[in-house]
PDB file of N, CA and C in Angstrom:
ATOM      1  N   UNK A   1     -66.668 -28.137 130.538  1.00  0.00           N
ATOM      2  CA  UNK A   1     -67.217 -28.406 129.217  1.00  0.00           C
ATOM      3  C   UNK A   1     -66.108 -28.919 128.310  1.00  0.00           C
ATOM      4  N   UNK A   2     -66.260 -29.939 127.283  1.00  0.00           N
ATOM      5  CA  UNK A   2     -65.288 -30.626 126.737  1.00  0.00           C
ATOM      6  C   UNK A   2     -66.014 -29.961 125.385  1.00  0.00           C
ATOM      7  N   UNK A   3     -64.403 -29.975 124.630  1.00  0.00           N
ATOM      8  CA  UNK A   3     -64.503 -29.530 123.112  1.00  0.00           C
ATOM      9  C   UNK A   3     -64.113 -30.631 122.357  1.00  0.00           C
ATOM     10  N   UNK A   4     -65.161 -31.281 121.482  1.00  0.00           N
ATOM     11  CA  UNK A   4     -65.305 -32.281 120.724  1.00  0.00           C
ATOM     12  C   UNK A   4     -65.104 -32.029 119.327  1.00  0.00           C
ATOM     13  N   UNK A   5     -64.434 -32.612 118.107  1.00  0.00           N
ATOM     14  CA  UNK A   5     -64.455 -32.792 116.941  1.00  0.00           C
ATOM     15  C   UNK A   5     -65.909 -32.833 116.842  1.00  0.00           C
ATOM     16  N   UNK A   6     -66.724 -33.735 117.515  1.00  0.00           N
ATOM     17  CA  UNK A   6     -67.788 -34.626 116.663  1.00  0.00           C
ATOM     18  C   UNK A   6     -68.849 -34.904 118.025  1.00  0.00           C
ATOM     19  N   UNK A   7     -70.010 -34.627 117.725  1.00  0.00           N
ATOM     20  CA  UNK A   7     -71.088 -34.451 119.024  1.00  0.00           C
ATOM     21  C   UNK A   7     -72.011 -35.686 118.913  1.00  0.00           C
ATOM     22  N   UNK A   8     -71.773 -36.765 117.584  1.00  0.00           N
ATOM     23  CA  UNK A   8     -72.591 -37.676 117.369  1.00  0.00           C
ATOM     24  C   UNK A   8     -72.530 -38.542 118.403  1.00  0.00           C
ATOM     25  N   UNK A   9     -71.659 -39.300 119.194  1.00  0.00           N
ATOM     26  CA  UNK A   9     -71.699 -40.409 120.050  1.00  0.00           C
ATOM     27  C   UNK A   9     -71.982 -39.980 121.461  1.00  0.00           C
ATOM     28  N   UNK A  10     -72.550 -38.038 121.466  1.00  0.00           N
ATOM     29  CA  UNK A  10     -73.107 -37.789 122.573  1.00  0.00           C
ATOM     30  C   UNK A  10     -74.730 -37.624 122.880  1.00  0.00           C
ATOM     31  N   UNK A  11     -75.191 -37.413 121.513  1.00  0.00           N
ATOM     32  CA  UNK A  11     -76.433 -37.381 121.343  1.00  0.00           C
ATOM     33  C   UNK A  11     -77.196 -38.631 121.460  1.00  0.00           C
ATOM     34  N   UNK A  12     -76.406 -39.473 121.580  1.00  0.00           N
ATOM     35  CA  UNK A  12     -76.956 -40.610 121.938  1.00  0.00           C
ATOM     36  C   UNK A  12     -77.320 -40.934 123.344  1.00  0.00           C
ATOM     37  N   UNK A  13     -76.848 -39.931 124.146  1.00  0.00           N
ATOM     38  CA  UNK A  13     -77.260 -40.474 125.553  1.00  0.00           C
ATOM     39  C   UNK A  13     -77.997 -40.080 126.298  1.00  0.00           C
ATOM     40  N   UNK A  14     -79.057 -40.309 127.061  1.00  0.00           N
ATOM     41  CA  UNK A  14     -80.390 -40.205 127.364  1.00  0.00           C
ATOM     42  C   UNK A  14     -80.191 -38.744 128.127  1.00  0.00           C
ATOM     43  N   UNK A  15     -81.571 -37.925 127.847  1.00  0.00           N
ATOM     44  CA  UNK A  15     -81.322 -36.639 128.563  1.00  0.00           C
ATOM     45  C   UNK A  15     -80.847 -35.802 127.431  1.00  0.00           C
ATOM     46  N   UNK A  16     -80.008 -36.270 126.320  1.00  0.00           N
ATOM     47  CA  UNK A  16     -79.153 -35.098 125.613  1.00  0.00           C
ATOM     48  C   UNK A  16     -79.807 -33.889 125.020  1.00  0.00           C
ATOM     49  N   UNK A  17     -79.345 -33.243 124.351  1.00  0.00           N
ATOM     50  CA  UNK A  17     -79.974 -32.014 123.695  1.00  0.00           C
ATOM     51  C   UNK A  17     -78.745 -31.215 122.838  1.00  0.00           C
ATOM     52  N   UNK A  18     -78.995 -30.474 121.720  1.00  0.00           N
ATOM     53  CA  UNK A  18     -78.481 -30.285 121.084  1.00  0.00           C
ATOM     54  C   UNK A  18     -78.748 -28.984 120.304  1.00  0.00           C
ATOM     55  N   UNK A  19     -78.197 -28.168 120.468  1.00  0.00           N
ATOM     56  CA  UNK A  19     -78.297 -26.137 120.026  1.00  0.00           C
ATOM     57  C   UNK A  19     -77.545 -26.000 119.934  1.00  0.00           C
ATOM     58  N   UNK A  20     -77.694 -24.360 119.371  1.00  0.00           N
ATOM     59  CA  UNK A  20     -76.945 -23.890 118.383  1.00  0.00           C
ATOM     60  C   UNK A  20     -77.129 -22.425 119.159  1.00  0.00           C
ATOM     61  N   UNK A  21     -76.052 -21.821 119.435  1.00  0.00           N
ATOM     62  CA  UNK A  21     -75.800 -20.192 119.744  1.00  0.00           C
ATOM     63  C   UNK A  21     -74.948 -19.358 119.063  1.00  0.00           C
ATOM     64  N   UNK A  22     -75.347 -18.349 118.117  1.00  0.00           N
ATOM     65  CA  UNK A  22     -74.408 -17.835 117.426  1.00  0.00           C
ATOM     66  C   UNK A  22     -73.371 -18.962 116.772  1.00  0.00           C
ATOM     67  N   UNK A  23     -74.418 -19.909 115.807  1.00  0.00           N
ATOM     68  CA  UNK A  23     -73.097 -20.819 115.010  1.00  0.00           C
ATOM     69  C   UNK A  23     -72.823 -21.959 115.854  1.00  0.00           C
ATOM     70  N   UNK A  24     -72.542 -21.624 117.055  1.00  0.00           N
ATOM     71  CA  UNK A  24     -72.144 -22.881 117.520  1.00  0.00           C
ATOM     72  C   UNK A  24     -72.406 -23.873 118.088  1.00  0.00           C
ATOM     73  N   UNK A  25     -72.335 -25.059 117.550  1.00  0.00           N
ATOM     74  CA  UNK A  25     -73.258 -25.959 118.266  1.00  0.00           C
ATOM     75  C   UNK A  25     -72.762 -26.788 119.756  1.00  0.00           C
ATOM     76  N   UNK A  26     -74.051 -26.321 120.613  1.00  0.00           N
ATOM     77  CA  UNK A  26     -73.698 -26.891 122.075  1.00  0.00           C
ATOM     78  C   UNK A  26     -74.288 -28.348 122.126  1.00  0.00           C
ATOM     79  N   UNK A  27     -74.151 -29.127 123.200  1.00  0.00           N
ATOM     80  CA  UNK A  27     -74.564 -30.576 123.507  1.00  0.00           C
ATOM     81  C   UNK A  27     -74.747 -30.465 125.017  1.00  0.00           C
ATOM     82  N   UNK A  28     -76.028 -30.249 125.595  1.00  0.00           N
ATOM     83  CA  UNK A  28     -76.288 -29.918 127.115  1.00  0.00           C
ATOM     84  C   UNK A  28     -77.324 -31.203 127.370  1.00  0.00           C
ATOM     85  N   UNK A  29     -76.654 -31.666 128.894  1.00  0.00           N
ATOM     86  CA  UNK A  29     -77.470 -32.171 129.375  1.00  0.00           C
ATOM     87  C   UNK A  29     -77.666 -32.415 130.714  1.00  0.00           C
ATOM     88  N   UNK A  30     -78.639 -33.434 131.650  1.00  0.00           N
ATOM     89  CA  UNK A  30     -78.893 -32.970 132.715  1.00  0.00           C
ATOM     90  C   UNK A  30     -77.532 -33.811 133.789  1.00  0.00           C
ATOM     91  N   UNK A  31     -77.130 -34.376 133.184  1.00  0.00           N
ATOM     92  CA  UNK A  31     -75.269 -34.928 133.636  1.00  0.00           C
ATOM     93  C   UNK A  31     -74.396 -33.948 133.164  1.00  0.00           C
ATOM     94  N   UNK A  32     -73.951 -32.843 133.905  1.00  0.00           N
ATOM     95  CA  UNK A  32     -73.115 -32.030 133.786  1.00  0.00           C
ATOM     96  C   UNK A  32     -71.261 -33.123 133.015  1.00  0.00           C
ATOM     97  N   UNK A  33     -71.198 -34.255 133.177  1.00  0.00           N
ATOM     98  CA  UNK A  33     -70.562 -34.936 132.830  1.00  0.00           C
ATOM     99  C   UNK A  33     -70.440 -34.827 130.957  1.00  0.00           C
ATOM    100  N   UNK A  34     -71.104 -34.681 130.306  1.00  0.00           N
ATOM    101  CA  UNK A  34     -71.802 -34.704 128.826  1.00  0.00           C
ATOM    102  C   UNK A  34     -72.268 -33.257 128.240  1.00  0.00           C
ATOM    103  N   UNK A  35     -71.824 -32.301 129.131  1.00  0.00           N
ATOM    104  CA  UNK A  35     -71.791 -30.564 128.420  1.00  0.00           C
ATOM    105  C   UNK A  35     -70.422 -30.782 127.802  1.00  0.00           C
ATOM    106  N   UNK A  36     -70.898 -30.416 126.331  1.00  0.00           N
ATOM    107  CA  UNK A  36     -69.809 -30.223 125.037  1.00  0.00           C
ATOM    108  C   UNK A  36     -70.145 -29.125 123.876  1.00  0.00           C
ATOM    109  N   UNK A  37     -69.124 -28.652 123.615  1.00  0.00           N
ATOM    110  CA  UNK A  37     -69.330 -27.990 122.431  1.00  0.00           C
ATOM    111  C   UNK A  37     -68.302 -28.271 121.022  1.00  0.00           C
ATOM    112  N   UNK A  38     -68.571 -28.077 119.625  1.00  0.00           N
ATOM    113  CA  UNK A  38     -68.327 -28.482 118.708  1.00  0.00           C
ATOM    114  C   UNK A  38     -67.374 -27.366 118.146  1.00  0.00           C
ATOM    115  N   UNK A  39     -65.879 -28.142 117.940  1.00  0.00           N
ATOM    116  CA  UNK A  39     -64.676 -26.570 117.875  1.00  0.00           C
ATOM    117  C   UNK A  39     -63.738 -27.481 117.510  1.00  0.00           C
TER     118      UNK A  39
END
């Protein structure tokens, strides 16, 4: 999982998704390549 400044230029890519657990916002999708979280 990669820790990103900024989750905008990932939400752009097909499949994405975008939650929140305790505060923090995750970026999951079905390309294990594109799991990020916002830190």
């Amino acid at each position: 999982m990669k820790v990103r400044k900024s989750l905008r230029s990932l939400k752009n890519k097909p499949g994405a998704q975008v939650l929140r657990r305790n505060g923090v916002t995750f970026m999951i999708n079905k390309n294990p390549r594109f799991k990020a979280r916002q830190g």
